[in-house]
N, C-alpha and C. Protein backbone atom coordinates (compact mmCIF):
# COMPACT_ATOMS: atom_id res chain seq x y z
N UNK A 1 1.21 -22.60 -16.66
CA UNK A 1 2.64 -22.79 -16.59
C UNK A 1 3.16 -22.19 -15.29
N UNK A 2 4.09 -22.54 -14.57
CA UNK A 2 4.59 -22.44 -13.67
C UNK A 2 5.74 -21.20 -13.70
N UNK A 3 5.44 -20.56 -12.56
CA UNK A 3 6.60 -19.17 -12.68
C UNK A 3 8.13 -19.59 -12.78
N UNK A 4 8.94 -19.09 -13.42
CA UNK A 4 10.42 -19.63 -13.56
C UNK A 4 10.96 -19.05 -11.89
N UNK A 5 11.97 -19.25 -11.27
CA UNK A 5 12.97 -18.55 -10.54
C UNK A 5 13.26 -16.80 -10.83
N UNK A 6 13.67 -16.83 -12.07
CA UNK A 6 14.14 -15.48 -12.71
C UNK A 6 12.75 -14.38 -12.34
N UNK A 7 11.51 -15.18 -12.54
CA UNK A 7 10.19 -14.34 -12.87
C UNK A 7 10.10 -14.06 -11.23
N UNK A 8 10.37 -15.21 -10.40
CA UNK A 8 9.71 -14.72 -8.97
C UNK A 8 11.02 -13.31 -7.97
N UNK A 9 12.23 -13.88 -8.44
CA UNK A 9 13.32 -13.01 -8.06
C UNK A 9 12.80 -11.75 -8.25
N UNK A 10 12.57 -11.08 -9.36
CA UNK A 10 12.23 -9.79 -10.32
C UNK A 10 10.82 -9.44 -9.14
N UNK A 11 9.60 -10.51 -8.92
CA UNK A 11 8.36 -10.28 -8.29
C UNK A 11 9.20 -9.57 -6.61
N UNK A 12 9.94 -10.66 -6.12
CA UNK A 12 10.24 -10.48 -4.58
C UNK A 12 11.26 -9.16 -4.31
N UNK A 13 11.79 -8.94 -5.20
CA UNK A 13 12.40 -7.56 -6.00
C UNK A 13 11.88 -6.50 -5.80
N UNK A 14 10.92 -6.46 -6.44
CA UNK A 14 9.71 -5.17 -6.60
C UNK A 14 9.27 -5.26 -5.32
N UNK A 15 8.65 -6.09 -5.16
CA UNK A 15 7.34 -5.94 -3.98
C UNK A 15 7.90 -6.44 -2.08
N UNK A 16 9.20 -7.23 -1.95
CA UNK A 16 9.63 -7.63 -1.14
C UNK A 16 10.81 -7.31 -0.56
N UNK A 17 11.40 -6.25 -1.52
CA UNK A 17 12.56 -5.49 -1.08
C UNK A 17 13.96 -6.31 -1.35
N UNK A 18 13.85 -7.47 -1.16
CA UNK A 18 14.85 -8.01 -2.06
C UNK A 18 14.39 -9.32 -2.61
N UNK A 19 15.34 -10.26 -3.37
CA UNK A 19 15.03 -11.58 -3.67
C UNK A 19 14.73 -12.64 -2.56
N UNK A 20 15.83 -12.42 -1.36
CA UNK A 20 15.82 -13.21 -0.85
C UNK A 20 14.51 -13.19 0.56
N UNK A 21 14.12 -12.04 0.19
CA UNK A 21 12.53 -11.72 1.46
C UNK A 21 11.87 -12.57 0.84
N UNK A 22 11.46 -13.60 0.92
CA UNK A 22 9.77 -14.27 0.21
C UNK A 22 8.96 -14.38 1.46
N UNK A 23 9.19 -13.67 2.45
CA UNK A 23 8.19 -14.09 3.26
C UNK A 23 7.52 -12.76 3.49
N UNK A 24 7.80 -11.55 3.12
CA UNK A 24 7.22 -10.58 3.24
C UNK A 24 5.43 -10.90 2.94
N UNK A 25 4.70 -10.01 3.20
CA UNK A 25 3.78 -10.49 2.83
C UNK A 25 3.19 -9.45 1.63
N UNK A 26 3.70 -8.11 1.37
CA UNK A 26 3.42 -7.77 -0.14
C UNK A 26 3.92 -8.51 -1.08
N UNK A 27 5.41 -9.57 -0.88
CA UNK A 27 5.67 -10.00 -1.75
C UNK A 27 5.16 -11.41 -2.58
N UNK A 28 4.56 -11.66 -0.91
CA UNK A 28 3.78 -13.07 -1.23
C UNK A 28 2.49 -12.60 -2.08
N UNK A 29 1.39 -11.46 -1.66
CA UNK A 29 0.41 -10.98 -2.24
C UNK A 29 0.59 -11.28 -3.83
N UNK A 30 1.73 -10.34 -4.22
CA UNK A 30 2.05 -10.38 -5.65
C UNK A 30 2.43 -11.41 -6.26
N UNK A 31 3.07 -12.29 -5.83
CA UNK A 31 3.26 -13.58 -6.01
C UNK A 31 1.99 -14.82 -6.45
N UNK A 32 0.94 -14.72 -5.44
CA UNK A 32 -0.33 -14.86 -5.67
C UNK A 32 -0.93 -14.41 -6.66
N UNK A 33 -1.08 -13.24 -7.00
CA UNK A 33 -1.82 -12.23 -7.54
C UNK A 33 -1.13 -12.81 -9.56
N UNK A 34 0.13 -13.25 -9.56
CA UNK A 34 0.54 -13.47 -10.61
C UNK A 34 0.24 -14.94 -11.16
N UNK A 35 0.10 -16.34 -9.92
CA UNK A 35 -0.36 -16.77 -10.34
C UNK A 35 -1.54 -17.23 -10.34
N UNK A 36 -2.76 -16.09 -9.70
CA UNK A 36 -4.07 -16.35 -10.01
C UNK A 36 -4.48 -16.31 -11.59
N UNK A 37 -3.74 -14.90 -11.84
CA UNK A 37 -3.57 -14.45 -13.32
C UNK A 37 -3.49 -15.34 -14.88
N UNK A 38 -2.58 -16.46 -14.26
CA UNK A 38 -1.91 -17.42 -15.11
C UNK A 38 -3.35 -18.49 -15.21
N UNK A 39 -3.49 -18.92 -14.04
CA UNK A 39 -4.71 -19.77 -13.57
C UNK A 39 -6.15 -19.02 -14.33
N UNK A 40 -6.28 -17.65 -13.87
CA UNK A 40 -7.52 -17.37 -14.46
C UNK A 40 -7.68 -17.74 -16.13
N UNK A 41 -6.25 -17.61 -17.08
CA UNK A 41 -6.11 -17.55 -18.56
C UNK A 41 -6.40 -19.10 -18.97
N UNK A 42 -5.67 -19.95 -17.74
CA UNK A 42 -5.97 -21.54 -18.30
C UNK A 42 -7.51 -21.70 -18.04
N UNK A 43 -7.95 -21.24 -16.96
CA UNK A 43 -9.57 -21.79 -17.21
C UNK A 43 -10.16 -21.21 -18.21
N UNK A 44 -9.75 -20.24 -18.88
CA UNK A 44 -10.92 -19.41 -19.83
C UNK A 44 -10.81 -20.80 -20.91
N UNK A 45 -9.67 -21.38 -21.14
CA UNK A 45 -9.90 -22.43 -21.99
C UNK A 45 -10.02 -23.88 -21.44
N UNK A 46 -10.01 -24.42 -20.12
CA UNK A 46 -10.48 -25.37 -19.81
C UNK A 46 -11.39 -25.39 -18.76
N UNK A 47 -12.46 -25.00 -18.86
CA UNK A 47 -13.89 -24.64 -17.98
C UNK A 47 -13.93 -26.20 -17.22
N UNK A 48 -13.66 -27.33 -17.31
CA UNK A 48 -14.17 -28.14 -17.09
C UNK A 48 -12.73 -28.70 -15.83
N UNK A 49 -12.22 -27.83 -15.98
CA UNK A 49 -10.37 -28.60 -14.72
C UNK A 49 -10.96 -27.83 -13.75
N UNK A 50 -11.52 -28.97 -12.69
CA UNK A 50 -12.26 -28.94 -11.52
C UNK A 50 -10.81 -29.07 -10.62
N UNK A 51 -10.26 -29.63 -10.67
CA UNK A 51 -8.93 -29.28 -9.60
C UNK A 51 -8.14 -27.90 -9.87
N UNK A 52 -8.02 -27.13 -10.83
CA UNK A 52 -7.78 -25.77 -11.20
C UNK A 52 -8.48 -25.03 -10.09
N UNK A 53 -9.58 -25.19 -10.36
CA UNK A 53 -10.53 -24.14 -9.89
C UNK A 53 -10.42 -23.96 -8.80
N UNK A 54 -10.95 -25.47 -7.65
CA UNK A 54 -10.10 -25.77 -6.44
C UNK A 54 -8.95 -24.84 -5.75
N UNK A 55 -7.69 -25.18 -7.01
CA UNK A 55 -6.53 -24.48 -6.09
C UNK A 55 -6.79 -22.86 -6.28
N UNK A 56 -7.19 -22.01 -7.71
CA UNK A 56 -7.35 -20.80 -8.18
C UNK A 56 -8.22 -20.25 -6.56
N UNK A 57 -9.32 -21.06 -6.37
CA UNK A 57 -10.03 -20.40 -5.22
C UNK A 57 -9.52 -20.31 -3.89
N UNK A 58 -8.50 -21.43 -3.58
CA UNK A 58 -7.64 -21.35 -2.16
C UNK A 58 -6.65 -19.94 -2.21
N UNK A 59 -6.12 -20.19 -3.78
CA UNK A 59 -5.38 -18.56 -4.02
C UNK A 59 -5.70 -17.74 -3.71
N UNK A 60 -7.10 -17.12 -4.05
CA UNK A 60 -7.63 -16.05 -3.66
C UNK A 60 -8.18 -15.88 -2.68
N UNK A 61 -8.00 -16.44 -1.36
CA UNK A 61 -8.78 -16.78 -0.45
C UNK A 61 -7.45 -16.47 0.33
N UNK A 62 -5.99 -16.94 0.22
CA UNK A 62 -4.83 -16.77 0.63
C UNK A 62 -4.60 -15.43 0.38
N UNK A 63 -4.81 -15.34 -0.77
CA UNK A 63 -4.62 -13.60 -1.18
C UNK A 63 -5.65 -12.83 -0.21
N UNK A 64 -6.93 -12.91 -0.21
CA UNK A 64 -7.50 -12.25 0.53
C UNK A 64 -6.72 -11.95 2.25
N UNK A 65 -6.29 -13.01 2.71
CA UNK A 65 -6.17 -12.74 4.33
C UNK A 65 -4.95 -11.89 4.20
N UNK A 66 -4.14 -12.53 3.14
CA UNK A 66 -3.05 -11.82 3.53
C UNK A 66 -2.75 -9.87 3.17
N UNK A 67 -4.49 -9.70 2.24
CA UNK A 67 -4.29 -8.46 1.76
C UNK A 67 -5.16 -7.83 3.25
N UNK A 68 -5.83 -8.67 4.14
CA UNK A 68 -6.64 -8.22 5.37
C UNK A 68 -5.19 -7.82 6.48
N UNK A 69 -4.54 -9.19 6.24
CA UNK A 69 -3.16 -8.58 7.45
C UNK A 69 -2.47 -7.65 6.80
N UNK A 70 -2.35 -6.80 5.81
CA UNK A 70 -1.59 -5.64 5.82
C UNK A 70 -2.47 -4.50 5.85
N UNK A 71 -3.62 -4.28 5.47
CA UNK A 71 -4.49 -3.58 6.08
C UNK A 71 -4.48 -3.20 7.64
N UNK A 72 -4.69 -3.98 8.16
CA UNK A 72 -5.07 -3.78 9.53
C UNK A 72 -3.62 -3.35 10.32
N UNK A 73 -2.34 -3.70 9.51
CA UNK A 73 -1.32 -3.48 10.23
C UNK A 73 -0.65 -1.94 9.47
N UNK A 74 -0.35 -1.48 8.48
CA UNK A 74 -0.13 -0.79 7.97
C UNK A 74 -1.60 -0.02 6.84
N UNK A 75 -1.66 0.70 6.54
CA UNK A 75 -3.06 1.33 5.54
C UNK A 75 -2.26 1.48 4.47
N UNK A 76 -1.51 2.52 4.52
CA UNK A 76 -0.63 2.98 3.23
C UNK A 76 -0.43 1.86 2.67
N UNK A 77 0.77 1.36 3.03
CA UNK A 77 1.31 0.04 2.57
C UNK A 77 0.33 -1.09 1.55
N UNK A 78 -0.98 -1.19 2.29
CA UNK A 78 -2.23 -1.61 1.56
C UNK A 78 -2.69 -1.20 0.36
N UNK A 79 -2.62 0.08 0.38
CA UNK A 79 -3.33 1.21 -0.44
C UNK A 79 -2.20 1.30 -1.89
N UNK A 80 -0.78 1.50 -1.04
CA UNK A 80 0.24 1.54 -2.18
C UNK A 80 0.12 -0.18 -3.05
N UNK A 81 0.12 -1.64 -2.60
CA UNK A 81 -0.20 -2.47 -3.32
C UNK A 81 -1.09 -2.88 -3.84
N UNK A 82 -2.54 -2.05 -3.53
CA UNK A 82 -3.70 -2.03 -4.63
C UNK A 82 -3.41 -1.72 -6.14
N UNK A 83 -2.50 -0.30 -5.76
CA UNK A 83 -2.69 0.48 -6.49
C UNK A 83 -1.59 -0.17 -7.72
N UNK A 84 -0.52 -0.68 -7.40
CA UNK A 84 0.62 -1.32 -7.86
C UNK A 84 0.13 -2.68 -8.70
N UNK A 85 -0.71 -3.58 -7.90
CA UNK A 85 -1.17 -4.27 -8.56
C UNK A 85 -2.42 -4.38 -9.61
N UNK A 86 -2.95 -3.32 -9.19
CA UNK A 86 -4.28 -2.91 -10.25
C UNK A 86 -4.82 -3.81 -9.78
N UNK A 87 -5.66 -4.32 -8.36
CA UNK A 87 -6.83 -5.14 -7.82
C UNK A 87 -7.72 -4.01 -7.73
N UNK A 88 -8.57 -4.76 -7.04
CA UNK A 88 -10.18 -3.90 -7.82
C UNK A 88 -10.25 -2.76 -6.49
N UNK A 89 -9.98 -2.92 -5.14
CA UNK A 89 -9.68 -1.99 -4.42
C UNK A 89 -9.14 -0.69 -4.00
């Protein structure tokens, strides 16, 4: 299911400093990060949605660079959205 408005406002909120930042890139991270989440729960019951998987893996692959560009530009900042998001880092 698809994130409502209300759900991403609340995300860009927390992690982006306001609603209207979506381009931040912690806020995009989390943004990602919520709907890999959603994606990971639909495949546990449809193993076989080969276009799922597809986009789930571009996600995390998006997620990855963009968790490499705040690394390399800030550490803390990195370190504080590991920790916020509970990724395995």
């Amino acid at each position: 299911m698809a994130l409502t408005s209300e759900r991403k406002k609340e995300i860009f909120t927390e992690f982006g400093g306001s609603e209207k930042n979506t381009g931040s890139a912690e806020g995009q991270v989390a943004m990602l990060t919520e709907r890999i989440s959603e994606l990971t729960g639909h495949l546990k019951k449809a193993k076989k949605d080969k276009n799922t998987t597809l986009s789930l893996l571009k996600m995390v692959g998006r997620r990855k660079r963009l968790l490499r560009y705040i690394m390399t530009n800030d550490i803390q900042k990195y370190r504080d959205l590991i920790k916020k998001l509970n990724l395995r880092k």
